[in-house]
Protein backbone atom coordinates (compact mmCIF):
# COMPACT_ATOMS: atom_id res chain seq x y z
CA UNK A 1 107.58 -19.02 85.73
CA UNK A 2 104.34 -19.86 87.46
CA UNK A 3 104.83 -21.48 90.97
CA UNK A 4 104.07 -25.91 91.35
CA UNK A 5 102.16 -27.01 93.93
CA UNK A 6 103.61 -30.84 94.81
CA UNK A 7 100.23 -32.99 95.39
CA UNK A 8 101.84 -35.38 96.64
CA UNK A 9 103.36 -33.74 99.81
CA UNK A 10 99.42 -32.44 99.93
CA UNK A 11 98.11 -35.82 100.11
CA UNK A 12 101.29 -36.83 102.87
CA UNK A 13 100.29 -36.08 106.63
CA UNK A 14 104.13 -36.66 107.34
CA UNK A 15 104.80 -34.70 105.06
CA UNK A 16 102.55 -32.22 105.70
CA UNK A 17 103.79 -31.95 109.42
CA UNK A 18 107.55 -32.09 108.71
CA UNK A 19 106.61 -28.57 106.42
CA UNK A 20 104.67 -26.93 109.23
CA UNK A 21 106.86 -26.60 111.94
CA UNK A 22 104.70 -24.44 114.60
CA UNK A 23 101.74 -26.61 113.84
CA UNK A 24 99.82 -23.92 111.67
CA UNK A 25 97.33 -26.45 110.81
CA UNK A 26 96.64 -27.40 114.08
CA UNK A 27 95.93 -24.08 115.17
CA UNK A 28 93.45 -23.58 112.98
CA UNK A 29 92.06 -26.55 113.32
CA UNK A 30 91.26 -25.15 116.92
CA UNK A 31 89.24 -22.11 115.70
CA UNK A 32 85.98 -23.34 117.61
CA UNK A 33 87.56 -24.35 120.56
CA UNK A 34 89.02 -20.65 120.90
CA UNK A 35 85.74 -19.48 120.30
CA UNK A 36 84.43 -21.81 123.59
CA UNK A 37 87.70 -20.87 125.71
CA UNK A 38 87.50 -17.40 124.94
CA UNK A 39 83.68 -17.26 126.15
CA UNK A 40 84.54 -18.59 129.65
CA UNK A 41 87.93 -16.33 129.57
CA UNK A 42 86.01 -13.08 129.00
CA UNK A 43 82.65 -14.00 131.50
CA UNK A 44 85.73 -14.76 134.01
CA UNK A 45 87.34 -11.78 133.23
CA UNK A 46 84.31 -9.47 133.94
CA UNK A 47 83.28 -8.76 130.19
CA UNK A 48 79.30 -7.32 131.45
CA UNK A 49 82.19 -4.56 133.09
CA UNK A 50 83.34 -3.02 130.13
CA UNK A 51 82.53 0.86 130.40
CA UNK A 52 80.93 0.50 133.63
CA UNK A 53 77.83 -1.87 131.83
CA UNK A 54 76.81 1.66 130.20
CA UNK A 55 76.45 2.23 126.53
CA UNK A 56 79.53 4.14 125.38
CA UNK A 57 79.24 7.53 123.10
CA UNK A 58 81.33 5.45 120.51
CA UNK A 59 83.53 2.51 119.90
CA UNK A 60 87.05 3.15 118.74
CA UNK A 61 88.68 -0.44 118.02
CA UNK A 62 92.87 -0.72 117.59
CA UNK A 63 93.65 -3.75 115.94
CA UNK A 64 96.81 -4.43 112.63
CA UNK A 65 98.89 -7.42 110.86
CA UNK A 66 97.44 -11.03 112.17
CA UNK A 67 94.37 -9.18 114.14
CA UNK A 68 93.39 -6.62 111.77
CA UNK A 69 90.47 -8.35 111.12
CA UNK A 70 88.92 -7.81 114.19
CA UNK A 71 88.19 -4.59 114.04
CA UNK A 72 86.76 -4.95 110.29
CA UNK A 73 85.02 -7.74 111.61
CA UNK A 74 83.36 -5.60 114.83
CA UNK A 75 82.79 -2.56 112.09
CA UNK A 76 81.12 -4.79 109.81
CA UNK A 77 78.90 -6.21 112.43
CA UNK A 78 77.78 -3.06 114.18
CA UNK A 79 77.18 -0.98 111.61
CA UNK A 80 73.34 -2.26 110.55
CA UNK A 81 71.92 -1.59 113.99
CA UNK A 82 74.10 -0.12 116.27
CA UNK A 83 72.76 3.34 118.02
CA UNK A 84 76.52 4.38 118.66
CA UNK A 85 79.21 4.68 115.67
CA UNK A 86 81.88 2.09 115.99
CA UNK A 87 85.55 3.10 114.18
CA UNK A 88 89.14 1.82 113.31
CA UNK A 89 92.05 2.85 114.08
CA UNK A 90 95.48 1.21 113.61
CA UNK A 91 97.95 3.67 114.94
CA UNK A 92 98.40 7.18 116.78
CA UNK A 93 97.46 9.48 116.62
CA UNK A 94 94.23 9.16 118.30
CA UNK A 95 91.09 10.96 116.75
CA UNK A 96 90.34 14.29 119.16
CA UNK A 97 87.10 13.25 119.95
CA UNK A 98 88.19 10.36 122.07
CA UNK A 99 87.60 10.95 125.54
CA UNK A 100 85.73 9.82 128.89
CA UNK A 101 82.47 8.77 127.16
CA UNK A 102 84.28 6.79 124.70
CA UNK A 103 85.16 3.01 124.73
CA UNK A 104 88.86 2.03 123.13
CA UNK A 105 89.33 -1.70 122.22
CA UNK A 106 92.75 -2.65 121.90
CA UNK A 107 93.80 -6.37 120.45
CA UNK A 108 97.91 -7.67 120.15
CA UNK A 109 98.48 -11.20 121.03
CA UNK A 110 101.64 -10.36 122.54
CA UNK A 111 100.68 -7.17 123.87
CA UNK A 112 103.31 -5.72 122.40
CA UNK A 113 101.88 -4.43 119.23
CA UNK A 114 103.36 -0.48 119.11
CA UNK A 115 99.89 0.19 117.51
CA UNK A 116 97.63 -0.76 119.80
CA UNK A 117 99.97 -0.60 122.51
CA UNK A 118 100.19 3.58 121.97
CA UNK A 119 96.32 3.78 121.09
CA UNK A 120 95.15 2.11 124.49
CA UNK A 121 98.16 4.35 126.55
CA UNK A 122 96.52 7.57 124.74
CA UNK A 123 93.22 6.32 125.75
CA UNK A 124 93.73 5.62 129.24
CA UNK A 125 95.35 9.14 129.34
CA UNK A 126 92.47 11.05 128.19
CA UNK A 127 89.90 8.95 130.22
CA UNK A 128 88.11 6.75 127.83
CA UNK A 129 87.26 3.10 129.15
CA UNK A 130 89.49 0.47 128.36
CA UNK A 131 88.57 -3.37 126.66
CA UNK A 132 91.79 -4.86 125.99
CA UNK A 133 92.74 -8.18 124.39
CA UNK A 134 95.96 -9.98 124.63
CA UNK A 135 98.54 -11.95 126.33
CA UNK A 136 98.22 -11.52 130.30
CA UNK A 137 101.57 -10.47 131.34
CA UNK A 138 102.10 -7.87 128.62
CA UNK A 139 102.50 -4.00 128.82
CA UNK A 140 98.64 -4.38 127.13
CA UNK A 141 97.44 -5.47 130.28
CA UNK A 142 99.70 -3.47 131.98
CA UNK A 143 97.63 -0.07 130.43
CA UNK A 144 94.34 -1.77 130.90
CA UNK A 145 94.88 -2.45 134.48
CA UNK A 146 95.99 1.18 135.47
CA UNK A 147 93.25 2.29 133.83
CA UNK A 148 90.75 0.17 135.31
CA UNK A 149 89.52 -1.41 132.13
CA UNK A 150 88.82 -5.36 131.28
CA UNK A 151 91.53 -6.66 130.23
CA UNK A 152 90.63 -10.27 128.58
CA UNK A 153 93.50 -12.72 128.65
CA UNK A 154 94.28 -14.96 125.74
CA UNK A 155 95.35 -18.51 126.22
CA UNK A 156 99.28 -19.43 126.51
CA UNK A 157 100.75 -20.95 123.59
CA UNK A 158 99.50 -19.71 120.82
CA UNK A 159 102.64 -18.06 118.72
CA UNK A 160 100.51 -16.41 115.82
CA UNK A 161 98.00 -14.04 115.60
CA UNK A 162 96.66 -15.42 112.11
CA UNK A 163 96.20 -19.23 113.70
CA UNK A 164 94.87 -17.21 117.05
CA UNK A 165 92.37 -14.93 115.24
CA UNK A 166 89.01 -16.43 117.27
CA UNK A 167 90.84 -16.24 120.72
CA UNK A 168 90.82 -12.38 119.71
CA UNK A 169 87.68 -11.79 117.91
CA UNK A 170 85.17 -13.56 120.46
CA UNK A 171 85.88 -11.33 123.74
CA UNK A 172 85.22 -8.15 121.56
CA UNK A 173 82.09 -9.52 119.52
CA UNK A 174 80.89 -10.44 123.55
CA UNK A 175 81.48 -6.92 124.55
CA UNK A 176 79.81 -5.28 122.04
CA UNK A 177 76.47 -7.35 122.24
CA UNK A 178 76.59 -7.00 126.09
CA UNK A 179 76.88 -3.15 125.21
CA UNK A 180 73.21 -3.26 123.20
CA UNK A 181 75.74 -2.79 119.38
CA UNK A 182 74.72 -6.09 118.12
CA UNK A 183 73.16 -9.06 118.26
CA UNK A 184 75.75 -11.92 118.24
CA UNK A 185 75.47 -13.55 121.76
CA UNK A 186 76.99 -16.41 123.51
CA UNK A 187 74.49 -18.59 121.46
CA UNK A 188 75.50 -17.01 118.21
CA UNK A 189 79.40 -17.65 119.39
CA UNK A 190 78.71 -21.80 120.06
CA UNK A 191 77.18 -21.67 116.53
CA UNK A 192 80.15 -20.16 115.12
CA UNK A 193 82.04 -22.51 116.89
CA UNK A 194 80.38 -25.50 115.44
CA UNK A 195 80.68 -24.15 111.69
CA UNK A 196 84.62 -23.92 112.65
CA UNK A 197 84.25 -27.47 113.60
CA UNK A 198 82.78 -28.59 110.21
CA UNK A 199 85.25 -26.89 108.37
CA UNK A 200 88.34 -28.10 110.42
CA UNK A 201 86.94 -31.57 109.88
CA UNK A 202 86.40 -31.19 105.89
CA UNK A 203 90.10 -29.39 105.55
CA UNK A 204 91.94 -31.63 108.13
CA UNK A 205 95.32 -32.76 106.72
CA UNK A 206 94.28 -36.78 106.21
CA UNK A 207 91.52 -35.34 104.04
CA UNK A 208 92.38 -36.18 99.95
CA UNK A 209 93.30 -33.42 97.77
CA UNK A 210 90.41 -34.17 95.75
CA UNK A 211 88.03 -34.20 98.22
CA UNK A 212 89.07 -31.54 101.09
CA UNK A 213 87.99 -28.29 99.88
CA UNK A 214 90.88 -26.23 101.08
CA UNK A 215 93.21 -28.29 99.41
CA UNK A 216 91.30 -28.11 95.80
CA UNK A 217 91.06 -24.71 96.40
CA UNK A 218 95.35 -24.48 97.00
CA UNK A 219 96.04 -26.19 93.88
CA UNK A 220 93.52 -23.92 91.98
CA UNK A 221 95.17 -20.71 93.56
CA UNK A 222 99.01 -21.96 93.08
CA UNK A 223 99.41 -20.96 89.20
CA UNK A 224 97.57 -17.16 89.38
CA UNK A 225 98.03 -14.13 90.70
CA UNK A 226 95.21 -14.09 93.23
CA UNK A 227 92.58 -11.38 93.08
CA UNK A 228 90.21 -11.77 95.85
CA UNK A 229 86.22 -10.25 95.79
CA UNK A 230 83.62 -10.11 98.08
CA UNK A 231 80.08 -9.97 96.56
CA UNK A 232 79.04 -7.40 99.58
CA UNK A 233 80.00 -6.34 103.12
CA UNK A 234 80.28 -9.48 105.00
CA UNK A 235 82.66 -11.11 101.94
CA UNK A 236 84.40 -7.88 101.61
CA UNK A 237 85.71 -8.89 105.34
CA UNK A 238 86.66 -12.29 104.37
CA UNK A 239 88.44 -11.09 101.16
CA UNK A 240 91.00 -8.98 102.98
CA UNK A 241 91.56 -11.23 105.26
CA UNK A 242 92.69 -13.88 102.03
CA UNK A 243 94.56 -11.65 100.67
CA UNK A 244 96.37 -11.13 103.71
CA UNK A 245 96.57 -14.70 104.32
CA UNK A 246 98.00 -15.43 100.64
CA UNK A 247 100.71 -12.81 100.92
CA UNK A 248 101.73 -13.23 104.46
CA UNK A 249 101.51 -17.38 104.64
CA UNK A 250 101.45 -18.45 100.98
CA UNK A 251 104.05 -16.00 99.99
CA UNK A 252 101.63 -14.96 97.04
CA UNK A 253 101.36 -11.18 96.59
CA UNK A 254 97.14 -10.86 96.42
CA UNK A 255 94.79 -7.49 96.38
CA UNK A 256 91.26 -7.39 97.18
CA UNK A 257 87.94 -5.60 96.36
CA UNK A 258 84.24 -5.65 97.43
CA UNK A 259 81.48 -5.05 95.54
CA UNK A 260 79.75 -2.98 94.00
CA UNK A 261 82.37 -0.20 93.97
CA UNK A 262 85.65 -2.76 93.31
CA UNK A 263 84.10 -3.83 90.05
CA UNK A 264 85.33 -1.61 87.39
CA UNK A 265 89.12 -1.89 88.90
CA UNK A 266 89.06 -5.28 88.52
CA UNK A 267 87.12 -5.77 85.61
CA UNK A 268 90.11 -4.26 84.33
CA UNK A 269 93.02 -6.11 85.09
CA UNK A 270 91.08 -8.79 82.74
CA UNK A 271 92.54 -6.90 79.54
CA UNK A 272 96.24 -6.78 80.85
CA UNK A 273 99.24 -8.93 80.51
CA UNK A 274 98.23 -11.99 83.01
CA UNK A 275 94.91 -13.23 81.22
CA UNK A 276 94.96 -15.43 78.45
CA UNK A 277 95.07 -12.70 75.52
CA UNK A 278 98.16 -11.19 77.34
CA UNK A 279 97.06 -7.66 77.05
CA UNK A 280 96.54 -7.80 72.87
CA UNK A 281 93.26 -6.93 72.86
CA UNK A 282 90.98 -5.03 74.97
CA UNK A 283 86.95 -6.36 75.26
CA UNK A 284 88.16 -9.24 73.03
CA UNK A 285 86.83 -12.81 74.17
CA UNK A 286 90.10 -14.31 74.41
CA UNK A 287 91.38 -18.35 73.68
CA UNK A 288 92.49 -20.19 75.65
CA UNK A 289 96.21 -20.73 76.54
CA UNK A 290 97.97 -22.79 73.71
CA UNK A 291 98.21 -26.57 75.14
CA UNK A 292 100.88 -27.44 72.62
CA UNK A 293 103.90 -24.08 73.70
CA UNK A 294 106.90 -25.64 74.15
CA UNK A 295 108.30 -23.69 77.64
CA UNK A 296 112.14 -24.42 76.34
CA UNK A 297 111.50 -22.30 72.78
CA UNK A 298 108.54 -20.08 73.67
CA UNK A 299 110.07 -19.44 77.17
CA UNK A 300 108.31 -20.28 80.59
CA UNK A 301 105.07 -19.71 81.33
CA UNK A 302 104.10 -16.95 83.42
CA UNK A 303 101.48 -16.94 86.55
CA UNK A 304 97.94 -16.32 84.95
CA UNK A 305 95.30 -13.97 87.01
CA UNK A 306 93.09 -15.81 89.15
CA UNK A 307 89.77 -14.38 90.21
CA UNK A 308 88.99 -15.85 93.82
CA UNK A 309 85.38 -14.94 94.49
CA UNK A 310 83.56 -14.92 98.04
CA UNK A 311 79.90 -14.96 97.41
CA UNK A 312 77.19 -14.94 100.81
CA UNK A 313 74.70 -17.40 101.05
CA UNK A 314 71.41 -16.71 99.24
CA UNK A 315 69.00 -14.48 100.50
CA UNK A 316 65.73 -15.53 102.59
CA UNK A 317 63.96 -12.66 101.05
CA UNK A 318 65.11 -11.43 98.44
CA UNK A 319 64.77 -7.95 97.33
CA UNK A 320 65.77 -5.76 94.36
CA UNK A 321 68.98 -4.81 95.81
CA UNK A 322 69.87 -8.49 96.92
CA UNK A 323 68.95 -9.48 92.79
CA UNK A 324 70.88 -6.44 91.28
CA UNK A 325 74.02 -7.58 93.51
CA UNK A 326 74.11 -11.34 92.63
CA UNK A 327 73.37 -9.55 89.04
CA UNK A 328 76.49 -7.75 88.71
CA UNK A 329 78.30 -10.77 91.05
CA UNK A 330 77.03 -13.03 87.85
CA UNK A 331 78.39 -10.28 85.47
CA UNK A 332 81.57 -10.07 86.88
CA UNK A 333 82.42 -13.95 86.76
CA UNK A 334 81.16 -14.06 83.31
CA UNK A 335 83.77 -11.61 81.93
CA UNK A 336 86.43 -13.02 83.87
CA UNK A 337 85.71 -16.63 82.02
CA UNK A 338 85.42 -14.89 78.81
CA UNK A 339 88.50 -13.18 79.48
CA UNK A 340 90.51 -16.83 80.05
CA UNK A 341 90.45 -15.78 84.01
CA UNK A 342 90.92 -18.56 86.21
CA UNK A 343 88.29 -18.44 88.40
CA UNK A 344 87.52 -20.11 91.68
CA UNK A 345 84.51 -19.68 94.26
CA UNK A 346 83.66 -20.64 97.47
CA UNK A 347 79.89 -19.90 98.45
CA UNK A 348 79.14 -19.09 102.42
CA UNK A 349 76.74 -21.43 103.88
CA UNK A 350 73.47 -20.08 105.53
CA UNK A 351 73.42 -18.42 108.93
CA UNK A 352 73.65 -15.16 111.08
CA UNK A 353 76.08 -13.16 109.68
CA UNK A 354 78.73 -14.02 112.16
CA UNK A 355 78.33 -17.64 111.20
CA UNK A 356 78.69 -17.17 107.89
CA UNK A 357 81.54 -15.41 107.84
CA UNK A 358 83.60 -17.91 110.14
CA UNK A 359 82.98 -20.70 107.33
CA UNK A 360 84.39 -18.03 104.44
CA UNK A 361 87.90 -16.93 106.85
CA UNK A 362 88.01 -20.85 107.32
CA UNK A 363 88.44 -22.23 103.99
CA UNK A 364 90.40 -19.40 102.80
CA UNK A 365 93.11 -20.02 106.12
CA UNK A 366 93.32 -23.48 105.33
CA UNK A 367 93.96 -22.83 101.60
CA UNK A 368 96.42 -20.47 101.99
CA UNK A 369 98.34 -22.38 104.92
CA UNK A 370 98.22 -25.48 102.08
CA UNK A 371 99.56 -23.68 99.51
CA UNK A 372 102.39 -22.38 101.04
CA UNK A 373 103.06 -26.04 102.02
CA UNK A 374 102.44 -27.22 98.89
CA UNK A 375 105.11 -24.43 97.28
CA UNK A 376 107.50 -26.42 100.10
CA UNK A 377 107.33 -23.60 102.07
CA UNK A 378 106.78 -23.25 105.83
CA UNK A 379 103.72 -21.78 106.63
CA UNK A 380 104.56 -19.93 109.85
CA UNK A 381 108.60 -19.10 109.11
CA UNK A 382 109.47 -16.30 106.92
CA UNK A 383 112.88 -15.42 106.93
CA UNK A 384 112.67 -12.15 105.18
CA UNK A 385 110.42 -10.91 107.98
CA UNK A 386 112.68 -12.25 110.30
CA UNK A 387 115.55 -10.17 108.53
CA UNK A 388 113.18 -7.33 109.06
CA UNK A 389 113.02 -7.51 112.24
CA UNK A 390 116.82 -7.88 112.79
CA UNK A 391 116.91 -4.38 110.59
CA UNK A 392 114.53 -2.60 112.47
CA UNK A 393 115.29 -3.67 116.22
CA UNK A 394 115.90 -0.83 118.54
């Protein structure tokens, strides 16, 4: 039976906050102002220090669950210009390569992330230098500070590393553009910062269903099964970072792809079981669902795949490469319509890349933090992870 999201508890600030009992909402709603404490956190904590102020041989960043997006974020931005290769790692072991020439970034809220935790350790064994990110009394810091690395603090009281994302990400994008890898500098940051404004203002809970774009984009999500595509790079960042927002907040299992090389596997989940034609009929245009099925004699309906796609901002110049993406961007949508796909898309605004990309991760966060509210659940509380954790404690 295909989940029912309750518009009315969407359109109830009570009821809203009653659902979300650590505040989820209002966390996000503080994106830029992480952004702006994180910038005086790090230039307090020494950031122009990392690796001695020299360019490092490469950049090794250690980042998984809530943060993971940090490093694809940091990968994504280096890689157009940066003269030193920049990598991801999530776990041990560390790559043999790593050593006194290298810089390892390590991000855990808590700074108790095993991951990270046993990357930086390794690190600070062999040498390397040290940027660390995390709470300030944590076995993180801990490693950092025996190593003589920057460790950058995070502020107290944030309880999730999904609602703390931009407390994390902004000491690590500083880093790198003090290190010469990029170009996204303090002035860069305030812009991102204002774009998370305008979005937490357009998404805020008082905001109607039909007018808050988050919220239209919850309802549109709640009967599918959620496939989320970039159009490139930048949106192949933002889609992973829904999916993992749907599944770990919203409860709703989601994949993701980027284009050009996702295409074909999702193109073909359009001829299976969860599109309109149910699988009968490959490459057949299919109609749509029948408005008159009766759900006590033809049984209940099931969830219908849902095509969410990220697409950038238009090009200032465009090129043949930037025409033969939107192209096949264009072609994909229209099969997934013809296919009875339900299809939703939410267009970056213009803007460095950085910028762009905070708009795309905000609206998606919202939406998926109103949809699990919507499905009556609470967005920060899940207690088969918290079973999990019972099963797997020491």
């Amino acid at each position: 039976m295909a989940p029912y999201v309750d518009e009315a508890i969407l359109n109830d600030p009570d009821l809203i906050a009653e659902r979300d009992s650590r505040d989820t909402l209002v966390a996000l709603a503080t994106a830029g102002a992480q952004v702006r404490q994180a910038i005086t956190m790090s230039r307090e904590a020494g950031i122009e220090r990392v690796a001695g102020g020299d360019r490092p041989r490469s950049v090794l960043v250690a980042s998984l669950g809530g943060s993971a997006v940090v490093a694809n974020v940091l990968e994504l931005l280096a890689e157009p210009g940066s003269p030193v290769p920049v990598t991801v790692r999530r776990n041990l072991p560390l790559p043999g390569w790593v050593g006194p020439l290298d810089l390892v970034v390590a991000v855990s809220l808590s700074g108790r992330a095993p991951g990270p935790l046993a990357v930086a350790a390794e690190a600070a064994r062999r040498g390397a230098s040290l940027l660390t990110v995390g709470a300030a009394d944590s076995p993180l810091a801990e490693v950092c500070a025996r190593a003589r690395g920057v460790h950058i603090a995070v502020a107290r009281g944030a309880t999730s590393s999904r609602a703390a994302l931009w407390s994390l990400l902004t000491p690590v994008v500083l880093a790198a553009h003090e290190l010469g890898l990029l170009e996204a500098g303090e002035s860069v940051l305030f812009e991102t910062a204002d774009r998370l404004d305008l979005h937490a203002e357009a998404c805020r809970p008082r905001s109607e269903s039909f007018v808050n774009p988050a919220k239209i984009l919850a309802i549109q999500l709640a009967e599918t099964i959620p496939v989320v595509l970039g159009d490139g790079p930048l949106n192949g960042v933002a889609a992973s970072r829904a999916a993992s927002m749907l599944s770990r907040t919203a409860r709703i299992p989601a994949t993701y792809g980027e284009l050009p090389d996702a295409a074909s596997q999702i193109v073909a989940s359009f001829d299976g079981p969860f599109t309109a034609g149910g699988g009968r009929g490959a490459g057949v245009r299919e109609s749509a669902p029948d408005i008159f099925a009766d759900p006590f004699l033809d049984g209940p309906a099931q969830p219908r795949l849902g095509l969410l796609m990220l697409r950038d901002a238009p090009p200032t110049t465009p090129s043949r490469e930037t025409d033969e993406a939107e192209a096949l961007t264009d072609a994909v949508l229209q099969t997934a319509y013809d296919a009875g796909v339900r299809v939703s898309t939410v267009v970056a605004e213009p803007g460095h890349p950085l910028v762009r990309l905070a708009g795309q991760i905000a609206q998606t966060d919202f939406a998926a933090t109103y949809l699990a509210i919507g499905l009556g659940l609470d967005p920060a509380v899940s207690p088969h992870v918290a079973d999990l954790r019972d099963r797997t404690r020491g």
